[in-house]
Protein backbone atom coordinates (compact mmCIF):
# COMPACT_ATOMS: atom_id res chain seq x y z
CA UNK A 1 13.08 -48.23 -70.12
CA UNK A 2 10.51 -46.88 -72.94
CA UNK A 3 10.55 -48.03 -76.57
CA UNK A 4 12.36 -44.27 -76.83
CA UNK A 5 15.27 -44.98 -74.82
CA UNK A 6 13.86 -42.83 -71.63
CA UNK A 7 14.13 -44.01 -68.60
CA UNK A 8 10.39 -44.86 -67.06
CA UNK A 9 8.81 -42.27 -64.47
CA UNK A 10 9.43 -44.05 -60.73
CA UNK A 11 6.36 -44.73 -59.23
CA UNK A 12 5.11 -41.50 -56.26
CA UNK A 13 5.28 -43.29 -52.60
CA UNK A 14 2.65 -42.09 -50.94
CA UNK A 15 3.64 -39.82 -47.57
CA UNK A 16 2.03 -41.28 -44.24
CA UNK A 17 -0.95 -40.13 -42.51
CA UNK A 18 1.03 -38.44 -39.60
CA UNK A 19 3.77 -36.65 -43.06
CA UNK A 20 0.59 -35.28 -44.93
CA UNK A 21 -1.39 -33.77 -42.09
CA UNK A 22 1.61 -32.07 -40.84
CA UNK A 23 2.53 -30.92 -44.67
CA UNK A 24 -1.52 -29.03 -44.27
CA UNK A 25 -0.74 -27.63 -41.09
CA UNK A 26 2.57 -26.55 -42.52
CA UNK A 27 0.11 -24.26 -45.49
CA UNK A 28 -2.02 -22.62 -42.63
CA UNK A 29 -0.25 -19.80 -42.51
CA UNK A 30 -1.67 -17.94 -39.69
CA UNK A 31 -1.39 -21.48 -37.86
CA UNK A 32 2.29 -22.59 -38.43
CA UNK A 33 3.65 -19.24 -37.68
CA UNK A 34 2.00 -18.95 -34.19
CA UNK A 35 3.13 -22.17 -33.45
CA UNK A 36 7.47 -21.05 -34.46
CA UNK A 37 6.55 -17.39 -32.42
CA UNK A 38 4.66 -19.38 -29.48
CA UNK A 39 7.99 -21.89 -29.44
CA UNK A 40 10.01 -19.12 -29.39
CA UNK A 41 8.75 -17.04 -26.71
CA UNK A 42 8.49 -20.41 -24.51
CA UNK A 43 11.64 -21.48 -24.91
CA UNK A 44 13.05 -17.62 -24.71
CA UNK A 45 11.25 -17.86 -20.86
CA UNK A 46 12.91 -20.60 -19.95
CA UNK A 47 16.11 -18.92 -20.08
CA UNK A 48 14.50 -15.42 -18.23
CA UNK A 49 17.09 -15.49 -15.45
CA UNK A 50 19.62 -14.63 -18.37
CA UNK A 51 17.50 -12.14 -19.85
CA UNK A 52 16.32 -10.15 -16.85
CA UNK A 53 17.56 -10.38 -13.52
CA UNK A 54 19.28 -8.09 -11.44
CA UNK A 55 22.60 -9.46 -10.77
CA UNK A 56 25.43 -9.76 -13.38
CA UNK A 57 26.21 -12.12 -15.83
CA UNK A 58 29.68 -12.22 -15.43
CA UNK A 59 31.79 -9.94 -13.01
CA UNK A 60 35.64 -9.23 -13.86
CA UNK A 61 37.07 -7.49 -9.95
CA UNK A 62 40.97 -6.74 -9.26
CA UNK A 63 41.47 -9.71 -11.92
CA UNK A 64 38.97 -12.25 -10.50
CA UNK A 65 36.33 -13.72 -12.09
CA UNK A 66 32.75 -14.03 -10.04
CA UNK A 67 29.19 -15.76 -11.57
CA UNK A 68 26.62 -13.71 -9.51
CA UNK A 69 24.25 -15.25 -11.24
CA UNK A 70 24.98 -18.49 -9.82
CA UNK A 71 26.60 -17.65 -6.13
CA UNK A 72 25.92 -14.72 -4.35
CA UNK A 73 28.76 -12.57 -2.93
CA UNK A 74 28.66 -10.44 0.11
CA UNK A 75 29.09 -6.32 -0.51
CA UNK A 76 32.10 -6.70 1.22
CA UNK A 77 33.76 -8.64 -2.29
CA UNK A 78 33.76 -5.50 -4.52
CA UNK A 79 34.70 -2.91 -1.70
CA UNK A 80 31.50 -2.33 0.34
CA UNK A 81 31.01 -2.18 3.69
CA UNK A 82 28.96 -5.19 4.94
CA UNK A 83 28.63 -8.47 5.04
CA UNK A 84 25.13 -8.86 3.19
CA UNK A 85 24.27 -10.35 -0.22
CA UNK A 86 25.50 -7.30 -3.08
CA UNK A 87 22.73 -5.43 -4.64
CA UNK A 88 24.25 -4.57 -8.12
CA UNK A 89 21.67 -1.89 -8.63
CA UNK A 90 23.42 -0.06 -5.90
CA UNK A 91 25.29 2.96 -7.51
CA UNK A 92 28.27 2.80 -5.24
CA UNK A 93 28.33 -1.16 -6.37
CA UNK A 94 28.33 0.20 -10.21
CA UNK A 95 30.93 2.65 -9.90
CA UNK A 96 33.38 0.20 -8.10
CA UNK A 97 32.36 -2.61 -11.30
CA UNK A 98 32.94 0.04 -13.63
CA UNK A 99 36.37 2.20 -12.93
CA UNK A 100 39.77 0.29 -12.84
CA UNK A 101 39.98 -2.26 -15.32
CA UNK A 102 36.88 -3.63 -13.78
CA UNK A 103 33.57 -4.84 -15.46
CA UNK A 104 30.30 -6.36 -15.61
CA UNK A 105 27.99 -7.85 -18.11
CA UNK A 106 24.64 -7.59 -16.97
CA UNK A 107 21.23 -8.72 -18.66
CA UNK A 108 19.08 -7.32 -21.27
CA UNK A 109 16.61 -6.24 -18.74
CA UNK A 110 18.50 -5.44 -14.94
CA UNK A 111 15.34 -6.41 -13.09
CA UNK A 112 14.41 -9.77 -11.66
CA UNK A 113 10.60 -10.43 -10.62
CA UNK A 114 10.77 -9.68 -7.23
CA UNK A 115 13.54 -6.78 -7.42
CA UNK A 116 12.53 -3.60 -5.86
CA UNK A 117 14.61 -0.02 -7.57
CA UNK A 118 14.82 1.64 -4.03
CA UNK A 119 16.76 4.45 -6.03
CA UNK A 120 14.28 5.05 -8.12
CA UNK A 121 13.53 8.33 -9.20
CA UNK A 122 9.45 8.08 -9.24
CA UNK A 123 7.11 6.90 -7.20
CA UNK A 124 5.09 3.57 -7.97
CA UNK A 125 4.08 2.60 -10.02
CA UNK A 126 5.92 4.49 -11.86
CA UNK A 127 5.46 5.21 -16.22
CA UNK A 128 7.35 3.43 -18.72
CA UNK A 129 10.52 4.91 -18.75
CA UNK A 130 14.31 4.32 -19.62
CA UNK A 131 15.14 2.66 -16.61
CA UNK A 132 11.93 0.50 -16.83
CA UNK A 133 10.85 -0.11 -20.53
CA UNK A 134 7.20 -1.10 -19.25
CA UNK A 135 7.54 0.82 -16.39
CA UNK A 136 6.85 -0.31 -12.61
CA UNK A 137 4.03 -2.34 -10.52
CA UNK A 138 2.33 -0.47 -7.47
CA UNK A 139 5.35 -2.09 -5.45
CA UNK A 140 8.27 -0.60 -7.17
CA UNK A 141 9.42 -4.07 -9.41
CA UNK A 142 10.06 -3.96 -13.11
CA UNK A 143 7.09 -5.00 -14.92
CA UNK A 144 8.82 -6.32 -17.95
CA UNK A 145 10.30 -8.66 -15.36
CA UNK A 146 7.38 -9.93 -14.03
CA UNK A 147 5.72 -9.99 -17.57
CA UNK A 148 8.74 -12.34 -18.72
CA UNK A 149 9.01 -14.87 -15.51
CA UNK A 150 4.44 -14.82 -15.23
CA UNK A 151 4.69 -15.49 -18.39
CA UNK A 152 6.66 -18.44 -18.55
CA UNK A 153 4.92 -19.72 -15.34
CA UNK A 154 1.58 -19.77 -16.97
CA UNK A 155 2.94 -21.97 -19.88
CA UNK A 156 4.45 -23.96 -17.50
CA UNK A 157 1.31 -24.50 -15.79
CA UNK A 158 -0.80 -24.68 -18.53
CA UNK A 159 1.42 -27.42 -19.85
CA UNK A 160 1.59 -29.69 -16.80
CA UNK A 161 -2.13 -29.54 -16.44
CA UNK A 162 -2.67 -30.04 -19.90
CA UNK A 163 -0.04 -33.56 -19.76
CA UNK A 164 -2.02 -34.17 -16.74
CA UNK A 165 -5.17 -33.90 -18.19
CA UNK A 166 -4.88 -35.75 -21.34
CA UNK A 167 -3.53 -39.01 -19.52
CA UNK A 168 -6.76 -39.19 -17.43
CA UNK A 169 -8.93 -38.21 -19.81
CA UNK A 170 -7.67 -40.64 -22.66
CA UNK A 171 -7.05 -43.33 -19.77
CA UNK A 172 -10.68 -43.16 -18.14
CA UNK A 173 -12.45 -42.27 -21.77
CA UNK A 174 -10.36 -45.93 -23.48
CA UNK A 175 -12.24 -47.58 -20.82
CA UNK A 176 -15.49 -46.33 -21.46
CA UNK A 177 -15.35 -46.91 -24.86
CA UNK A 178 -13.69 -50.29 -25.43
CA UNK A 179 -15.13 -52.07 -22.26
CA UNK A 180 -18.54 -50.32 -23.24
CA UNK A 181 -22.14 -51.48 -20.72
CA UNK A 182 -21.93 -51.54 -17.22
CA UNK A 183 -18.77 -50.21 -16.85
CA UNK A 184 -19.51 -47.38 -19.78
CA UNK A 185 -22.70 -46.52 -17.83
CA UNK A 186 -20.85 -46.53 -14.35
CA UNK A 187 -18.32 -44.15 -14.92
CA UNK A 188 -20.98 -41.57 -16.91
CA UNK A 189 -22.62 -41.37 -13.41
CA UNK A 190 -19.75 -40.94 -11.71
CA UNK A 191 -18.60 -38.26 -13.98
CA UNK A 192 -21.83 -36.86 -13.34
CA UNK A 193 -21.65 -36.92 -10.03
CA UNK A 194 -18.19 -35.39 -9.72
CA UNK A 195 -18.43 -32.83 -12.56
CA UNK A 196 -21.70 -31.15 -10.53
CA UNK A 197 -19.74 -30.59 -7.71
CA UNK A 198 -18.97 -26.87 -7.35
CA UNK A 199 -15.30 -26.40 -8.18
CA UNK A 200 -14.82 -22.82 -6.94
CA UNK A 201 -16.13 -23.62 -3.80
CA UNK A 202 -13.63 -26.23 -3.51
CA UNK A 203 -10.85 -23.77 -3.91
CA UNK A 204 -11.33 -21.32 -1.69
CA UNK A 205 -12.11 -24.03 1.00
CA UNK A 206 -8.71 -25.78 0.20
CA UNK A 207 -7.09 -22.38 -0.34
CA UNK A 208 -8.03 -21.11 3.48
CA UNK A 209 -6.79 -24.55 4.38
CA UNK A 210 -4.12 -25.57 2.83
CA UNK A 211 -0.71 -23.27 2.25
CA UNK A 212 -1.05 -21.90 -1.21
CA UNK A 213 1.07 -23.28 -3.73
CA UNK A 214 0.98 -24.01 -7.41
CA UNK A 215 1.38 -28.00 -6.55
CA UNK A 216 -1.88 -27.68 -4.79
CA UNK A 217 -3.31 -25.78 -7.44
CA UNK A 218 -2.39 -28.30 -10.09
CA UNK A 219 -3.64 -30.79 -8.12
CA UNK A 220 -7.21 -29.20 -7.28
CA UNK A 221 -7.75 -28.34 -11.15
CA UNK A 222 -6.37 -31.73 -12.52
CA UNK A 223 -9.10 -33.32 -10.71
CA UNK A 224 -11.68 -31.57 -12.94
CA UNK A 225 -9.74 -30.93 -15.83
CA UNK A 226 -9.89 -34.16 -17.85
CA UNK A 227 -13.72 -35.06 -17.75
CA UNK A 228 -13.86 -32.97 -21.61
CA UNK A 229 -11.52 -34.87 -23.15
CA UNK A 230 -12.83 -38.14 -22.21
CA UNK A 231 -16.07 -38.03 -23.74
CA UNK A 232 -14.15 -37.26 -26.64
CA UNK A 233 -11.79 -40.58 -26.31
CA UNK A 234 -14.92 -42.25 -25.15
CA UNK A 235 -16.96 -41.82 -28.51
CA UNK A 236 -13.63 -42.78 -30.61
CA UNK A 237 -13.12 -45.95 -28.67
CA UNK A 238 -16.73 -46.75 -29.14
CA UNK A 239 -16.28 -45.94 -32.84
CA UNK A 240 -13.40 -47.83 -33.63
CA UNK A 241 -14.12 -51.30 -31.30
CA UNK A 242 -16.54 -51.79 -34.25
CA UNK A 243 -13.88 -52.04 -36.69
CA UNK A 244 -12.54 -55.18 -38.63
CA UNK A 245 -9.16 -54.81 -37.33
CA UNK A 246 -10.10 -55.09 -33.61
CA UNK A 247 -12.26 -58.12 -34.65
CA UNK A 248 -9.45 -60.23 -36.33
CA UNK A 249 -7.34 -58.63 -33.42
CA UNK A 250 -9.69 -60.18 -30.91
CA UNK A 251 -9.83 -63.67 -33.29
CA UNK A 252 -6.44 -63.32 -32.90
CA UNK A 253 -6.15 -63.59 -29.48
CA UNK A 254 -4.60 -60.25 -28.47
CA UNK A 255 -5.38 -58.92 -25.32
CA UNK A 256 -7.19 -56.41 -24.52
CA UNK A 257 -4.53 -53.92 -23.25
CA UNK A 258 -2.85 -54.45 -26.46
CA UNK A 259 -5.87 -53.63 -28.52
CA UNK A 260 -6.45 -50.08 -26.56
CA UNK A 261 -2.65 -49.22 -26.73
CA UNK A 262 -1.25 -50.50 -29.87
CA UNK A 263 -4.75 -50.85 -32.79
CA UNK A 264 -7.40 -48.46 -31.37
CA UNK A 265 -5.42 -45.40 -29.66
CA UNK A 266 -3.34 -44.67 -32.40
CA UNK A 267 -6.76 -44.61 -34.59
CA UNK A 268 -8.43 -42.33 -31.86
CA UNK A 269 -5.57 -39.39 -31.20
CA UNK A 270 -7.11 -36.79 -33.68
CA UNK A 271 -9.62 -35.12 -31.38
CA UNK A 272 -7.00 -35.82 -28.14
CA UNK A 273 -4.04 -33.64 -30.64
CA UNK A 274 -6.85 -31.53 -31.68
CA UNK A 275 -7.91 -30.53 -28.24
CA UNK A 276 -4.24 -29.91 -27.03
CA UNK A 277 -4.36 -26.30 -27.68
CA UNK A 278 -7.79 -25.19 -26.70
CA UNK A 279 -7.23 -26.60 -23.29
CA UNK A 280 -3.79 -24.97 -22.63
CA UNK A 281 -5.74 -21.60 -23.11
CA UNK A 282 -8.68 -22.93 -21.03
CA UNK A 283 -5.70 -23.82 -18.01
CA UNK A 284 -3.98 -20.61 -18.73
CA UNK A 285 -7.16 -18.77 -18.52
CA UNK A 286 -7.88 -20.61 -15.31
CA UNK A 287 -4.87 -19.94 -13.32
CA UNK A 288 -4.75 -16.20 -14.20
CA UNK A 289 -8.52 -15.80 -13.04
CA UNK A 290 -7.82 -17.34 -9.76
CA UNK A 291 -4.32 -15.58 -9.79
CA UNK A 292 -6.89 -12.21 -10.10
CA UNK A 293 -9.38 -13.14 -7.67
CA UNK A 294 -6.24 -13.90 -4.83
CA UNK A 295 -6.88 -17.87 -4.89
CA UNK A 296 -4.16 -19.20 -6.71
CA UNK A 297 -0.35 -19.14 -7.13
CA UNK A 298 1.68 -18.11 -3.37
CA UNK A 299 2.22 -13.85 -2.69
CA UNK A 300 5.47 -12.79 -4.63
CA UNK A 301 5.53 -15.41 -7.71
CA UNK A 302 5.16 -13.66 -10.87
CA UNK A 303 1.50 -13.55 -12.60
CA UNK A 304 0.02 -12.48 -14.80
CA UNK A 305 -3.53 -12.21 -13.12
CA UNK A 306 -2.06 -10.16 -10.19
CA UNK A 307 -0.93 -7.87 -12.15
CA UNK A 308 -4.38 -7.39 -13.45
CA UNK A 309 -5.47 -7.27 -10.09
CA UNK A 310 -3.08 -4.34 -9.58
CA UNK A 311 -4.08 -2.51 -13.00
CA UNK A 312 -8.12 -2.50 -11.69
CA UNK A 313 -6.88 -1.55 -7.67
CA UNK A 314 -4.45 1.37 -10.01
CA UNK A 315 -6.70 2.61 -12.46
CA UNK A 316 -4.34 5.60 -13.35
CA UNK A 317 -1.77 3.31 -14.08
CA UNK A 318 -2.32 2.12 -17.23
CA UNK A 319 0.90 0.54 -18.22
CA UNK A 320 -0.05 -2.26 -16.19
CA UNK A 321 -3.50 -3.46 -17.45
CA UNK A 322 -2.49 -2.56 -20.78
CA UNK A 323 1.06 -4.70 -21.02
CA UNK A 324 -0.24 -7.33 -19.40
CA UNK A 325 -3.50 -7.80 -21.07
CA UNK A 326 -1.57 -7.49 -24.18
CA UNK A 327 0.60 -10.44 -22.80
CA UNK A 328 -2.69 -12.68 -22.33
CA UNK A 329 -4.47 -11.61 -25.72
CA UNK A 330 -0.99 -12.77 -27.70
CA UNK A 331 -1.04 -15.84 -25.89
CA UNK A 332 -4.74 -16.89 -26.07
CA UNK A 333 -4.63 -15.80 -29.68
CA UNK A 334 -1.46 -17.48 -30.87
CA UNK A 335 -2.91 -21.16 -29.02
CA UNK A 336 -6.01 -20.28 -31.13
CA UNK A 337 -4.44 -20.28 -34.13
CA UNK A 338 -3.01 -23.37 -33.48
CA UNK A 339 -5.98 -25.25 -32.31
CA UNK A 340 -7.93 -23.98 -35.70
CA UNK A 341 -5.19 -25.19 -37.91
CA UNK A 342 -5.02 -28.57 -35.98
CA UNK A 343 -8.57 -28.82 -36.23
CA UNK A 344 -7.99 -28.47 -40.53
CA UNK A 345 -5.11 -30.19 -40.87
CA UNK A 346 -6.88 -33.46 -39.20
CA UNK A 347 -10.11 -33.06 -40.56
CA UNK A 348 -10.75 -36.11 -42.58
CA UNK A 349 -12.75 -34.06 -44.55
CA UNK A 350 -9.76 -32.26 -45.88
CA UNK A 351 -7.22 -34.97 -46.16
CA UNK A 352 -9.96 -36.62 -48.74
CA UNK A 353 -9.64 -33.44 -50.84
């Protein structure tokens, strides 16, 4: 208490590291709101069979209930003739859902990526239209459902190569740095070595061998993908060995495994959290280029660089190139953003000021 009877002013606790950089990424803007509208739009894909597909939601039929979106029913269930799987986009399938108490709650979009309209009333592709909001690829499917599901599986991707990169790259780059002289100088010659070796080549060798899959993929690019990120780690660790508190760690008698995990690491993450977004583009980027140039994911999955294969072979049809490159500009720009306010928000630097 003060002479004055009022009550002292508490003393201010200062926030952590980790609470004030994340406060300055919080006041970029132009940062924090691409990374809510990039969330959103990832987590809305994972949920794309709800949101386009082209069976039902839920099916009410002479008082049963049926989840075609989980089982598939035979024609023959809602008065049809054979014993094949139903194709609600049949019109003599929607009349017999829609008269007699009957009904059906279908998606937002009644297209699923590899659905073909074969009562369409255009040929494809076909323009943007009622029936198709974005209109149709050069095979008849719904381009906003192959926008939605290539979409999500370049995120996917780009994610999983990204996790995958970032554990080699901060494994091999710690022991680099920490370990330091011969073994510092052996693994920069390997890394050499294995980073002159022409990666293209080595795709469309593996590709003409090898059944084309995204596994295969993932695993061909992970194998190049973390030799940037290591000669980040690699200059940290050779920072921060230096220190005082991995001397009197060492005096201590703590091993070295301890030192790299629990001291230096934590000390060294800035240009590992920093790099996060850049190199999602950069995998992104990759697998729609080798998506275009017919060397990556298998014929028939959604993606995005076939489609812009299909927009150069269908020059006239410029829904395609247009939606889709508008698809990949968002993206690219939105993990930009990111990156850039990253970059600020851990910029020691700022944090001084």
């Amino acid at each position: 208490m003060r002479d004055g009877g009022a009550p002292a002013p508490r003393a201010r606790v200062s926030a952590s590291p980790g609470r004030r950089a994340w406060e300055r990424f919080r006041r970029n803007r132009l940062g924090f709101f691409s990374l809510v509208l990039f969330s959103a739009l990832v987590v809305l894909s994972l949920f794309a069979e709800v949101l386009s597909n082209d069976k039902p939601l839920l099916v009410r039929y002479e008082g049963n209930l049926y989840v075609p979106l989980w089982r598939d029913y035979p024609e023959t269930t809602f008065g049809g003739d054979f014993a094949t799987p139903t194709d609600y986009l049949d019109p003599f399938i929607q009349r017999r859902l829609g008269e007699g108490g009957n009904w059906a709650i279908y998606p937002v979009n009644r297209y699923g990526p590899r659905t073909l309209n074969y009562f369409a009333g255009q040929p494809n592709p076909a323009a943007p239209s009622a029936e198709n909001v974005f209109g149709t690829d050069d095979r008849g499917r719904d381009l906003l459902a192959q926008l939605i599901y290539g979409f999500r599986v370049s995120v996917l991707f780009g994610l999983a190569l990204t996790a995958i990169g970032v554990v080699l790259g901060v494994l091999t780059g710690a022991v680099q740095g920490y370990f330091g002289g011969r073994t510092d100088l052996a693994f920069q010659r390997f890394i050499e070595i294995w980073g002159s070796m022409p990666e293209l080549y080595l795709l469309i060798i593996f590709s003409a061998v090898f059944a084309p899959s995204v596994s295969l993929l993932l695993i061909l690019l992970s194998l190049f993908g973390w030799m940037g990120l290591s000669d980040y780690v690699r200059a940290e660790f050779l920072r921060n060995r230096q220190m005082d508190y991995v001397r009197a760690a060492r005096a201590l008698g703590v091993g070295n495994g301890r030192i790299m995990w629990r001291h230096i690491l934590p000390n060294s993450m800035t240009p590992v959290v920093t790099f996060l977004p850049f190199r999602m583009s950069a995998a992104i980027l990759a697998l729609t280029s080798l998506d275009f140039l017919g060397l990556g994911v298998p014929p028939g999955t959604p993606s995005l660089g076939e489609l812009l294969s299909q927009g150069k072979a269908n020059l006239d049809a410029w829904w395609i190139s247009l939606s889709t490159f508008g698809v990949l500009v968002l993206t690219l720009l939105l993990l930009t953003f990111m990156g850039d306010a990253l970059r600020d928000a851990l910029d020691p630097r700022k944090a001084a000021a």
